[in-house]
C-alpha atoms as a PDB file:
ATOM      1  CA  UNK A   1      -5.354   2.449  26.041  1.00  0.00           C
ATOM      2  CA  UNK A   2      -3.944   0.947  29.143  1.00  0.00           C
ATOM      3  CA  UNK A   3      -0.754   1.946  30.560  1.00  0.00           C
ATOM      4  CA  UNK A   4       1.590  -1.383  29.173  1.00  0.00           C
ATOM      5  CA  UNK A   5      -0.108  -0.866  25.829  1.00  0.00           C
ATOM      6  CA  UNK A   6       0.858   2.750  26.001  1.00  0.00           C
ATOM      7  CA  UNK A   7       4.387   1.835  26.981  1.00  0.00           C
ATOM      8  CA  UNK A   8       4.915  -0.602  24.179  1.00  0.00           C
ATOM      9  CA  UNK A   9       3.487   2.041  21.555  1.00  0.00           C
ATOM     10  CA  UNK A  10       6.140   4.595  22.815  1.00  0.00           C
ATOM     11  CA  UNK A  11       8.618   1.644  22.771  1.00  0.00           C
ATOM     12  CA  UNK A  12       8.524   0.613  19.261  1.00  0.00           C
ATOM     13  CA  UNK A  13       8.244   4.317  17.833  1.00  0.00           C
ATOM     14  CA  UNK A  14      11.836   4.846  19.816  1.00  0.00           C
ATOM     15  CA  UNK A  15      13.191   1.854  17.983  1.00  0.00           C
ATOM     16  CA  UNK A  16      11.625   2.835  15.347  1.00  0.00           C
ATOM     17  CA  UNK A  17      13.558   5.724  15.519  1.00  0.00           C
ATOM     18  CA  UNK A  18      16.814   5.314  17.406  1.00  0.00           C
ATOM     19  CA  UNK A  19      17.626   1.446  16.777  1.00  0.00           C
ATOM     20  CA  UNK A  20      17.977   0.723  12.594  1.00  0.00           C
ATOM     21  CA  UNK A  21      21.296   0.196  10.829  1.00  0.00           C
ATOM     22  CA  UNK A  22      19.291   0.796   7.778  1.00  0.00           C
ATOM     23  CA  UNK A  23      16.599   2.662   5.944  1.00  0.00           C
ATOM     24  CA  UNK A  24      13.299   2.250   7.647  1.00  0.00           C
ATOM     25  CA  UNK A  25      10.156   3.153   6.671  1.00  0.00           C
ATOM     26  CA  UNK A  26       6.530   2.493   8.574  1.00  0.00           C
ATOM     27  CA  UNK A  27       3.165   4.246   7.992  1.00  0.00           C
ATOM     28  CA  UNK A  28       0.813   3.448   5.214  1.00  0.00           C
ATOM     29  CA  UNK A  29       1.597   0.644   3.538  1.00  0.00           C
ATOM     30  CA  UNK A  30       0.361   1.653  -0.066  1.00  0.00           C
ATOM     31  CA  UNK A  31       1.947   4.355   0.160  1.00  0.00           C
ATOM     32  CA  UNK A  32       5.034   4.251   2.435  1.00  0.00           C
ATOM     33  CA  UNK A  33       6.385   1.178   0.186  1.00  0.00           C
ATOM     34  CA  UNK A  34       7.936   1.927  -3.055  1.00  0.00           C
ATOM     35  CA  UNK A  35       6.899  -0.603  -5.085  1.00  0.00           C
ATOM     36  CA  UNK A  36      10.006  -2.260  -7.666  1.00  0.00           C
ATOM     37  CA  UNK A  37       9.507  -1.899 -11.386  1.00  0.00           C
ATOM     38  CA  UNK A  38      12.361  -1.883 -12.434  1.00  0.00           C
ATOM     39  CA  UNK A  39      12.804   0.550 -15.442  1.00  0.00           C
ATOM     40  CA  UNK A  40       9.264   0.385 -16.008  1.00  0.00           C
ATOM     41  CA  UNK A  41       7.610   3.949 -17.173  1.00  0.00           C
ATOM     42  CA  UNK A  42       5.700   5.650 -14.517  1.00  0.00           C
ATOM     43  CA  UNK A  43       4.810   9.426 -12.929  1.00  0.00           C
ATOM     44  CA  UNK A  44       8.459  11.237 -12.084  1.00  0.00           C
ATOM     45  CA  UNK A  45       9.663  10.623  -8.764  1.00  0.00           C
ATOM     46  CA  UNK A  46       7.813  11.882  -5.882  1.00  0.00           C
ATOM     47  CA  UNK A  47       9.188  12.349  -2.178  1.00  0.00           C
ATOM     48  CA  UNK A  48       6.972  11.434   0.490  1.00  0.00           C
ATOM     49  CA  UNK A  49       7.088  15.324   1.454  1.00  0.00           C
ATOM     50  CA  UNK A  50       6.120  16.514  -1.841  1.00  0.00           C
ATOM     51  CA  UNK A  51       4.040  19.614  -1.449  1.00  0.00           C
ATOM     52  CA  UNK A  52       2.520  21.719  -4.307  1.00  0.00           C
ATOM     53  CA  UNK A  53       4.940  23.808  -5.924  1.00  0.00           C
ATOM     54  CA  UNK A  54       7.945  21.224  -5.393  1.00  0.00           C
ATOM     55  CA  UNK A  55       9.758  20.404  -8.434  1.00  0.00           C
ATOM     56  CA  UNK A  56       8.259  21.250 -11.976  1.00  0.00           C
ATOM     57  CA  UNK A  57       5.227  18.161 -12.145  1.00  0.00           C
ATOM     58  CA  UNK A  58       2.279  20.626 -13.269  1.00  0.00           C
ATOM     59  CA  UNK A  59      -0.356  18.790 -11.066  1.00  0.00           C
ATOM     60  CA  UNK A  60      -3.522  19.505 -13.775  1.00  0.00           C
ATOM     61  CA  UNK A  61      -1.708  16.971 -15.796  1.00  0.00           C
ATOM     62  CA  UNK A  62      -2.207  14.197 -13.207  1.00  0.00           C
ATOM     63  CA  UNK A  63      -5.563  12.638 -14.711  1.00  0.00           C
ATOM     64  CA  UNK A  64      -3.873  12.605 -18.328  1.00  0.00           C
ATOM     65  CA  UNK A  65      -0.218  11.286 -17.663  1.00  0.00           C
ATOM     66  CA  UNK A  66      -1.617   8.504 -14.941  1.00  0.00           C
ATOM     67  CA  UNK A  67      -4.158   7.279 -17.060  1.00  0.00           C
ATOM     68  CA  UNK A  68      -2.038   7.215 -20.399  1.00  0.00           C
ATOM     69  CA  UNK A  69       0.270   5.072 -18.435  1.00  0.00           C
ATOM     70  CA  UNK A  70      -2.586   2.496 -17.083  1.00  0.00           C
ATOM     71  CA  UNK A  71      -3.670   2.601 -20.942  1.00  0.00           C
ATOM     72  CA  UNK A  72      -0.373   1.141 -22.084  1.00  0.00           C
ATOM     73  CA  UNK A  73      -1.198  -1.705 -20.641  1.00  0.00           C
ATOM     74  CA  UNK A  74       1.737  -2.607 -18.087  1.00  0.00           C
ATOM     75  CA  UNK A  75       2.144  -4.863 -15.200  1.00  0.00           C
ATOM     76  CA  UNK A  76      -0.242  -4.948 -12.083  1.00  0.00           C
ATOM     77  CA  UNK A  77       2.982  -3.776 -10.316  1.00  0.00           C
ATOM     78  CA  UNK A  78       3.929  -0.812 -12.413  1.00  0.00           C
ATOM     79  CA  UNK A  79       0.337   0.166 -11.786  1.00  0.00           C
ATOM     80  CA  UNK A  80       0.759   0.354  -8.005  1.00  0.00           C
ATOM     81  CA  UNK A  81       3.719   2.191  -8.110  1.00  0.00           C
ATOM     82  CA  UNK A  82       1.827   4.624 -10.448  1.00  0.00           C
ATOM     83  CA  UNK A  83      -1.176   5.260  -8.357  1.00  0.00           C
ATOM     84  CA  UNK A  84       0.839   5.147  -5.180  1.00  0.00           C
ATOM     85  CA  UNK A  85       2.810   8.207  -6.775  1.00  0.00           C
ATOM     86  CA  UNK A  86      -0.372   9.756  -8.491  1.00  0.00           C
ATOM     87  CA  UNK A  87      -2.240   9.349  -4.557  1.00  0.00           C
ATOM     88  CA  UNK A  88       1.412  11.783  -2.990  1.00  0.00           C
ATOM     89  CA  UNK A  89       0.824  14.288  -5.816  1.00  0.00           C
ATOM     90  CA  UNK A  90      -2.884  14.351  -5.397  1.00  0.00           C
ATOM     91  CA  UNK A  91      -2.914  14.925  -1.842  1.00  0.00           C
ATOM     92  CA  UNK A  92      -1.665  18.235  -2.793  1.00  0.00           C
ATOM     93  CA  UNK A  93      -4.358  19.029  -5.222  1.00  0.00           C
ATOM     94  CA  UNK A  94      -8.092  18.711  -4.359  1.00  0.00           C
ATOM     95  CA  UNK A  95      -9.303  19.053  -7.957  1.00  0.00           C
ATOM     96  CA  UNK A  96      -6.291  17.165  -9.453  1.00  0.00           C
ATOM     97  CA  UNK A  97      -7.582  14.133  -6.759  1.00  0.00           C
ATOM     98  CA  UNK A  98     -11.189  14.472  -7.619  1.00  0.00           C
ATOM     99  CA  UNK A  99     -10.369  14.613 -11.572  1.00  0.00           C
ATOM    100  CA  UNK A 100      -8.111  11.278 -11.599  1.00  0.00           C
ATOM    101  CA  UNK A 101     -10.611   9.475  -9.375  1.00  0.00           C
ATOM    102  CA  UNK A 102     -13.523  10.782 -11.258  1.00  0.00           C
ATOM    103  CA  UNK A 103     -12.269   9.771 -14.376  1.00  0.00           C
ATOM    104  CA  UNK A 104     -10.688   6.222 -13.249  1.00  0.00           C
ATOM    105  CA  UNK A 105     -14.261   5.260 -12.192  1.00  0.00           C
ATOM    106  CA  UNK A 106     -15.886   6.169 -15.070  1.00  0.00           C
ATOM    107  CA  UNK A 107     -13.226   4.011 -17.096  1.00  0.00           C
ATOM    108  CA  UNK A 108     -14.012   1.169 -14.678  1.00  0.00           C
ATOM    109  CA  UNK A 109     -17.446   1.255 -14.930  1.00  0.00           C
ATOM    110  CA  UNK A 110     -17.648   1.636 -18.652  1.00  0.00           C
ATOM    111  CA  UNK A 111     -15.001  -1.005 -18.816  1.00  0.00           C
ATOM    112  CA  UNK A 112     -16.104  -4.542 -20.658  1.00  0.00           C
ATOM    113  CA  UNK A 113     -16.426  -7.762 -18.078  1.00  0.00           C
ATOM    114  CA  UNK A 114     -13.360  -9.138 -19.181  1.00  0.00           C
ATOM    115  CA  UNK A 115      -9.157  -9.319 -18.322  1.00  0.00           C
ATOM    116  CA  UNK A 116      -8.809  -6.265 -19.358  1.00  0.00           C
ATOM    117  CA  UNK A 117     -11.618  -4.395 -18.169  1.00  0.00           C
ATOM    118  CA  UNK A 118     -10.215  -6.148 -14.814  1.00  0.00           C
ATOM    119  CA  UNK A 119      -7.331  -3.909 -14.708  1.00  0.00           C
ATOM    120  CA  UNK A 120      -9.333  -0.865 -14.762  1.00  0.00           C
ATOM    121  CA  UNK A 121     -11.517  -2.098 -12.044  1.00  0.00           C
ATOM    122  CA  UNK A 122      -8.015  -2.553 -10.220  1.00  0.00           C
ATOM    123  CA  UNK A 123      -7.056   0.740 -11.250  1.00  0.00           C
ATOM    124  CA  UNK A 124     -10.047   2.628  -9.558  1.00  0.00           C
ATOM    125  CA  UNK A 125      -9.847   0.504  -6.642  1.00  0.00           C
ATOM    126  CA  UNK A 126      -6.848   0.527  -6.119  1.00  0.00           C
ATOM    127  CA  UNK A 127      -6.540   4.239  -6.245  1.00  0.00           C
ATOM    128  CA  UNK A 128      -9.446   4.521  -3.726  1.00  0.00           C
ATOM    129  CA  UNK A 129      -7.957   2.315  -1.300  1.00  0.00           C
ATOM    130  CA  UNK A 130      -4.560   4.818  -1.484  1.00  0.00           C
ATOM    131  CA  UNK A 131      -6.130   8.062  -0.679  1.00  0.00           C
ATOM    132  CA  UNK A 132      -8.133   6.303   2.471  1.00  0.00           C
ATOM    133  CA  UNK A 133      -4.640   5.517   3.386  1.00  0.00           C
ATOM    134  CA  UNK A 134      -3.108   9.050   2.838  1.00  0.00           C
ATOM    135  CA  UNK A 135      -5.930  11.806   2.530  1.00  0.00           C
ATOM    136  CA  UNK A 136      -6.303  12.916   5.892  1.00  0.00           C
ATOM    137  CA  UNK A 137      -9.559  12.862   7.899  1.00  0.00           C
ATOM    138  CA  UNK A 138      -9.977  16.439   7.611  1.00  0.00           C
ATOM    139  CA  UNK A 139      -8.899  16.818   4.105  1.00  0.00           C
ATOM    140  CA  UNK A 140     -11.506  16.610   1.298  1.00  0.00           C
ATOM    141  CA  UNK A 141     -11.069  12.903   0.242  1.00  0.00           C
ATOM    142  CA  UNK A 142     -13.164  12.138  -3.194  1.00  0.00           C
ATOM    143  CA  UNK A 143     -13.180   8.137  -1.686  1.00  0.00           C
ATOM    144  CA  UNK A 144     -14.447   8.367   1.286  1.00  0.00           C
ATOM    145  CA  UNK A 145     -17.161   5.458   1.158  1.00  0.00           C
ATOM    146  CA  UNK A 146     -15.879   3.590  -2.144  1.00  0.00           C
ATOM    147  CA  UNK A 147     -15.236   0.399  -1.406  1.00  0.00           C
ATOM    148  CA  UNK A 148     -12.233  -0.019  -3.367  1.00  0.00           C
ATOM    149  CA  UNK A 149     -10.909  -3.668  -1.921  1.00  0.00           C
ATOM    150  CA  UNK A 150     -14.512  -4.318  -3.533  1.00  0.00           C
ATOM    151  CA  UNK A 151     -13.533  -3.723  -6.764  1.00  0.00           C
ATOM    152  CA  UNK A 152      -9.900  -5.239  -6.263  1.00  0.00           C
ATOM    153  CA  UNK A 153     -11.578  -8.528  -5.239  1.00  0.00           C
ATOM    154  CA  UNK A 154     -13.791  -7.996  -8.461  1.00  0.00           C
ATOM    155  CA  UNK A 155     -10.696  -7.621 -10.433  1.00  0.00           C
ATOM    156  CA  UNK A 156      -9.353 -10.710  -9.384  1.00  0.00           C
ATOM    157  CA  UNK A 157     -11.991 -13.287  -9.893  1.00  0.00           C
ATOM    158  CA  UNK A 158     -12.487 -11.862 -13.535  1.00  0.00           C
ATOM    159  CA  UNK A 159      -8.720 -12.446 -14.079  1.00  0.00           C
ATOM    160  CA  UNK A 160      -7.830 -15.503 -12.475  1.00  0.00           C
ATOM    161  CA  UNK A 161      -4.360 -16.245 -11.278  1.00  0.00           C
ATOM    162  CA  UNK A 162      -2.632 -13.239 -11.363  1.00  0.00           C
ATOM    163  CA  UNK A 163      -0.164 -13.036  -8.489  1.00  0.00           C
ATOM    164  CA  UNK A 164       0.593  -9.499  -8.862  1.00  0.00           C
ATOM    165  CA  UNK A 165      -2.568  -8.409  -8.207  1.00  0.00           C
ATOM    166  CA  UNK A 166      -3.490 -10.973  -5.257  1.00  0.00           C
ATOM    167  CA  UNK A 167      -0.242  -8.912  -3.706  1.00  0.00           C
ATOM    168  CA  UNK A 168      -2.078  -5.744  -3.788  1.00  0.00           C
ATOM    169  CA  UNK A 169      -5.012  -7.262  -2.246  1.00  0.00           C
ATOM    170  CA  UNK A 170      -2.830  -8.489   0.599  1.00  0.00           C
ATOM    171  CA  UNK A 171      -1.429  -4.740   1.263  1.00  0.00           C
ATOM    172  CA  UNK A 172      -4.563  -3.324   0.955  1.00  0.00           C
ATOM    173  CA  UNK A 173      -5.775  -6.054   3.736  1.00  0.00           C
ATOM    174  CA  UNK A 174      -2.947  -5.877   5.921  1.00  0.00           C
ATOM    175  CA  UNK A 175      -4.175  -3.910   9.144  1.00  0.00           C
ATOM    176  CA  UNK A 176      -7.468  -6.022   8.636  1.00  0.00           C
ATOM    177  CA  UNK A 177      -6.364  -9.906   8.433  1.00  0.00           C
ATOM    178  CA  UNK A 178      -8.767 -12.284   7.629  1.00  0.00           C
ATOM    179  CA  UNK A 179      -9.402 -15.185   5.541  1.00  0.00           C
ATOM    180  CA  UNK A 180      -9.359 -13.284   2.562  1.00  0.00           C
ATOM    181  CA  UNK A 181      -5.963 -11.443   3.607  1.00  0.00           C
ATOM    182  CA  UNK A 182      -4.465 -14.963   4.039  1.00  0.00           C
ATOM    183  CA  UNK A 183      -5.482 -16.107   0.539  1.00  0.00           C
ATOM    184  CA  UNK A 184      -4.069 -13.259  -0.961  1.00  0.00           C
ATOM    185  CA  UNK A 185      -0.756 -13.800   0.740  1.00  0.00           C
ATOM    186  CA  UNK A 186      -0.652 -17.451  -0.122  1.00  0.00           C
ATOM    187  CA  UNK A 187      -1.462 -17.018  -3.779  1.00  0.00           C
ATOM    188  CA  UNK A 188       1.106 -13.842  -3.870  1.00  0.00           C
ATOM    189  CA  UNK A 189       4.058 -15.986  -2.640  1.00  0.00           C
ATOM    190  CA  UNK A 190       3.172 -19.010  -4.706  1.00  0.00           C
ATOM    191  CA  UNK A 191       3.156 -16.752  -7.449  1.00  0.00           C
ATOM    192  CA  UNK A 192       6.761 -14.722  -6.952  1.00  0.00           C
ATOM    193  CA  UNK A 193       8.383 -18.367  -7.718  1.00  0.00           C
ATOM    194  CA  UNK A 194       7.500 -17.561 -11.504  1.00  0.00           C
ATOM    195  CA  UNK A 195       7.717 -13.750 -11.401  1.00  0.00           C
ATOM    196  CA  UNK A 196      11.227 -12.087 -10.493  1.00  0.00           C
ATOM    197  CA  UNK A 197       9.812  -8.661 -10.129  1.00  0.00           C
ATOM    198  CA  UNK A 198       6.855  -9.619  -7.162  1.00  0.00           C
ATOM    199  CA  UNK A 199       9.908 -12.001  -5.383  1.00  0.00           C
ATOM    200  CA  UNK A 200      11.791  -8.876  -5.176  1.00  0.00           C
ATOM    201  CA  UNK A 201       9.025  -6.749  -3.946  1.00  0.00           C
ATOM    202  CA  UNK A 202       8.067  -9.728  -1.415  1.00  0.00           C
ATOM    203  CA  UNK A 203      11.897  -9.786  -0.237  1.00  0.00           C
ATOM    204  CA  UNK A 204      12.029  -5.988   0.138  1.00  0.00           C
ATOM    205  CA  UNK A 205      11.994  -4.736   3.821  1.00  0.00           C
ATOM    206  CA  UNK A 206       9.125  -2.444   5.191  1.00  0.00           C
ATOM    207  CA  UNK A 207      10.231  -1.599   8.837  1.00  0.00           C
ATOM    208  CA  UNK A 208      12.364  -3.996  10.393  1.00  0.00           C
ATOM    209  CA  UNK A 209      10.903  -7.068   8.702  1.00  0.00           C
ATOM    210  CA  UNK A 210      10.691  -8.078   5.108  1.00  0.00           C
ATOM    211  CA  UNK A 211       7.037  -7.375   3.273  1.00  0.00           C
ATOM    212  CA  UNK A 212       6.575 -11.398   2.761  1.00  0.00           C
ATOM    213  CA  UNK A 213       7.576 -11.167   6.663  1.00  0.00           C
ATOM    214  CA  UNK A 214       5.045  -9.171   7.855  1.00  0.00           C
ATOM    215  CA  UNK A 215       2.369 -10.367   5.329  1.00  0.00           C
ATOM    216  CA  UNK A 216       2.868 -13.672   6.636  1.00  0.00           C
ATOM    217  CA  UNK A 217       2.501 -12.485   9.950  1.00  0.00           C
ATOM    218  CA  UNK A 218      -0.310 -10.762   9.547  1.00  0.00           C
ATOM    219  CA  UNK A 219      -2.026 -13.816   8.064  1.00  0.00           C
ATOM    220  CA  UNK A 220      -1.048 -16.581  10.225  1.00  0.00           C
ATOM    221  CA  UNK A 221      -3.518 -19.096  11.703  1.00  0.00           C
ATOM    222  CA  UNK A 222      -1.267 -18.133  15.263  1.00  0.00           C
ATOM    223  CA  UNK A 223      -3.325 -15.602  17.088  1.00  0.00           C
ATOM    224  CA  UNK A 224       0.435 -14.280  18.485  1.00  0.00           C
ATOM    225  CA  UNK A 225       3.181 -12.650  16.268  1.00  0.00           C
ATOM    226  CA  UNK A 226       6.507 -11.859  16.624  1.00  0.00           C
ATOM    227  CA  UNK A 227       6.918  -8.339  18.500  1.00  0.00           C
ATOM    228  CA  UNK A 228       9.173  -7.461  15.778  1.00  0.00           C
ATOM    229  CA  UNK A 229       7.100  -7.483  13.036  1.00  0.00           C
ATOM    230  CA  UNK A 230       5.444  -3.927  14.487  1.00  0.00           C
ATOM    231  CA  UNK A 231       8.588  -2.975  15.928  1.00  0.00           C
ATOM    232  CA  UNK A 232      12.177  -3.723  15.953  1.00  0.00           C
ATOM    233  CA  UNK A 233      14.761  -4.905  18.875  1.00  0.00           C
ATOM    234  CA  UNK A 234      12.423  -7.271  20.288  1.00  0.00           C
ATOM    235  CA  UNK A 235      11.799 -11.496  19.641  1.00  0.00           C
ATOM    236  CA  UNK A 236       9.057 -11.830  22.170  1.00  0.00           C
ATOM    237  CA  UNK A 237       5.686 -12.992  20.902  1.00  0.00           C
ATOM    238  CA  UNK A 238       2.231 -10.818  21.757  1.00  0.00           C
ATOM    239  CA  UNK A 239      -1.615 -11.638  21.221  1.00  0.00           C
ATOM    240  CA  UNK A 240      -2.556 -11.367  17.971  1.00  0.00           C
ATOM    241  CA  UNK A 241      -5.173  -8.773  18.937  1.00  0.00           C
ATOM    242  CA  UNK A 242      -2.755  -6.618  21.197  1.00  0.00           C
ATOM    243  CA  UNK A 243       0.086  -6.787  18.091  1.00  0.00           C
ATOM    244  CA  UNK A 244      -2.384  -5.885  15.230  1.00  0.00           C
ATOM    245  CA  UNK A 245      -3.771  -2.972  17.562  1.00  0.00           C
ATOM    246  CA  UNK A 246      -0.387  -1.886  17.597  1.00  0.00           C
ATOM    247  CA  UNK A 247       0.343  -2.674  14.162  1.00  0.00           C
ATOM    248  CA  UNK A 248      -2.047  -0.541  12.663  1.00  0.00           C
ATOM    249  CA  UNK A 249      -1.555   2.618  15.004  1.00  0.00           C
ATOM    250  CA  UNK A 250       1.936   2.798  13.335  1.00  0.00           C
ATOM    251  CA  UNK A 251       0.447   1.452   9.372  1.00  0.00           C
ATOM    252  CA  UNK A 252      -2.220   3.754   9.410  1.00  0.00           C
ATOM    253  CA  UNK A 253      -1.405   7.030  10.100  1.00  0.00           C
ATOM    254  CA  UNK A 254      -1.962   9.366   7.435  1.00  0.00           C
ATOM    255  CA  UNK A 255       0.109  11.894   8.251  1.00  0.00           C
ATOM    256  CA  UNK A 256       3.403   9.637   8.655  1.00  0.00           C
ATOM    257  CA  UNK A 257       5.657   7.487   7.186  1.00  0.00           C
ATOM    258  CA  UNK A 258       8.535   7.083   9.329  1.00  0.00           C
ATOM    259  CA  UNK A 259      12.129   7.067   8.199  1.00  0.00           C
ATOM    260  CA  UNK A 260      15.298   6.832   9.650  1.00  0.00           C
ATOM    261  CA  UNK A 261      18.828   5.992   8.146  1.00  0.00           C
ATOM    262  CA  UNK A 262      20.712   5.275  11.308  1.00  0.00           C
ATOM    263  CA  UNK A 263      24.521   5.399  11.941  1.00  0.00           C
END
């Protein structure tokens, strides 16, 4: 990395740090975000520094409790918060990990080739795509070469219009924009006119930008974005290639998500 490049990196992580009025939070996006769902049932809270031993979860019941909630058949978002808690408690747990995305593949592959054999494809990929995000490199990681946007993608063209779901997609695609990434954001806002729950997710704030924000950034036809959108206290536009090289040193790293509260 060049010297400027190197200077804006160290930059942003100082306003990162030093310049919010409120919460922030950067790092892996399926995993750093809370996802809204309301008073949906899902896994007991997790912090982002959960390690084994913490609280009174008994981590061999992982498998059972996530999957009996993906069996009761709730929303594509209640589903993301699910796995992105089930992906914090399974870092801690080797087996635990192995055993939930084990046994959400088998469910996917035995599942039937229709809407609701869809959401188990989701499920597994879904779930895949969260530990590449938070499993570190030299941590065992049970989905290391599943290509789990594969199966998302699957997901979606067996269901249809499901808004929800094209969301994920566009998470799962954000340090990689493409065509595909820009669908997904497109069809994810059209969506949250008719669904309270993703509008409130899309107007939630990840960093100093909102997560509609930022996927919109990420996806636009401009190859420059807003400065901002990577880091905040700063309007001035940068390539496209420089900003999503930045973007994704501070989205992907597995052993981070940033927060600060401020003063």
């Amino acid at each position: 990395m060049n010297s400027r490049a190197s200077s804006l990196v160290s930059a942003g992580l100082m306003a990162i740090v030093l310049t919010c009025a409120a919460p922030l939070f950067a790092g892996p996006p399926l995993i750093c975000h809370v996802v809204e769902i309301g008073d949906a049932q899902t896994l007991p809270w997790v912090d982002l520094n959960y390690r084994n031993g913490d609280g009174s979860y008994n981590l061999q019941n992982l498998a059972k409790d996530t999957i009996a909630i993906l069996d009761s058949n709730p929303a594509v978002l209640v589903r993301m918060e699910t796995l992105r808690r089930a992906t914090l408690y399974a870092r801690q747990d080797s087996h635990a990990a192995k055993e939930l995305l084990t046994r959400l593949r088998a469910r996917a592959t035995e599942a039937p080739e229709d809407s609701r054999g869809a959401l188990a494809w989701f499920d597994f990929g879904y779930l895949a795509e969260s530990y590449k995000q938070w499993i570190g490199r030299n941590e065992p990681n049970p989905a290391a070469g599943v290509d789990g946007y594969g199966w998302v993608k699957r997901a979606i063209q067996q269901r249809g219009d499901d808004p929800e779901m094209e969301f994920a997609a566009a998470l799962i695609t954000l340090t990689t924009p493409n065509g595909d990434h820009r669908a997904h954001v497109q069809k994810a806002i059209a969506g949250a006119k008719t669904d309270a729950l993703l509008a409130e997710n899309l107007a939630s704030r990840f960093g100093s930008e909102t997560i509609s924000g930022i996927l919109t950034a990420q996806s636009s036809e401009d190859n420059s974005v807003p400065f901002a959108h990577g880091f905040p206290g700063s309007q001035k536009r940068v390539p496209g290639d420089m900003a999503g090289s930045l973007f994704r040193r501070i989205v992907q790293n597995s052993d981070l998500c940033l927060v600060t509260t401020g003063s």
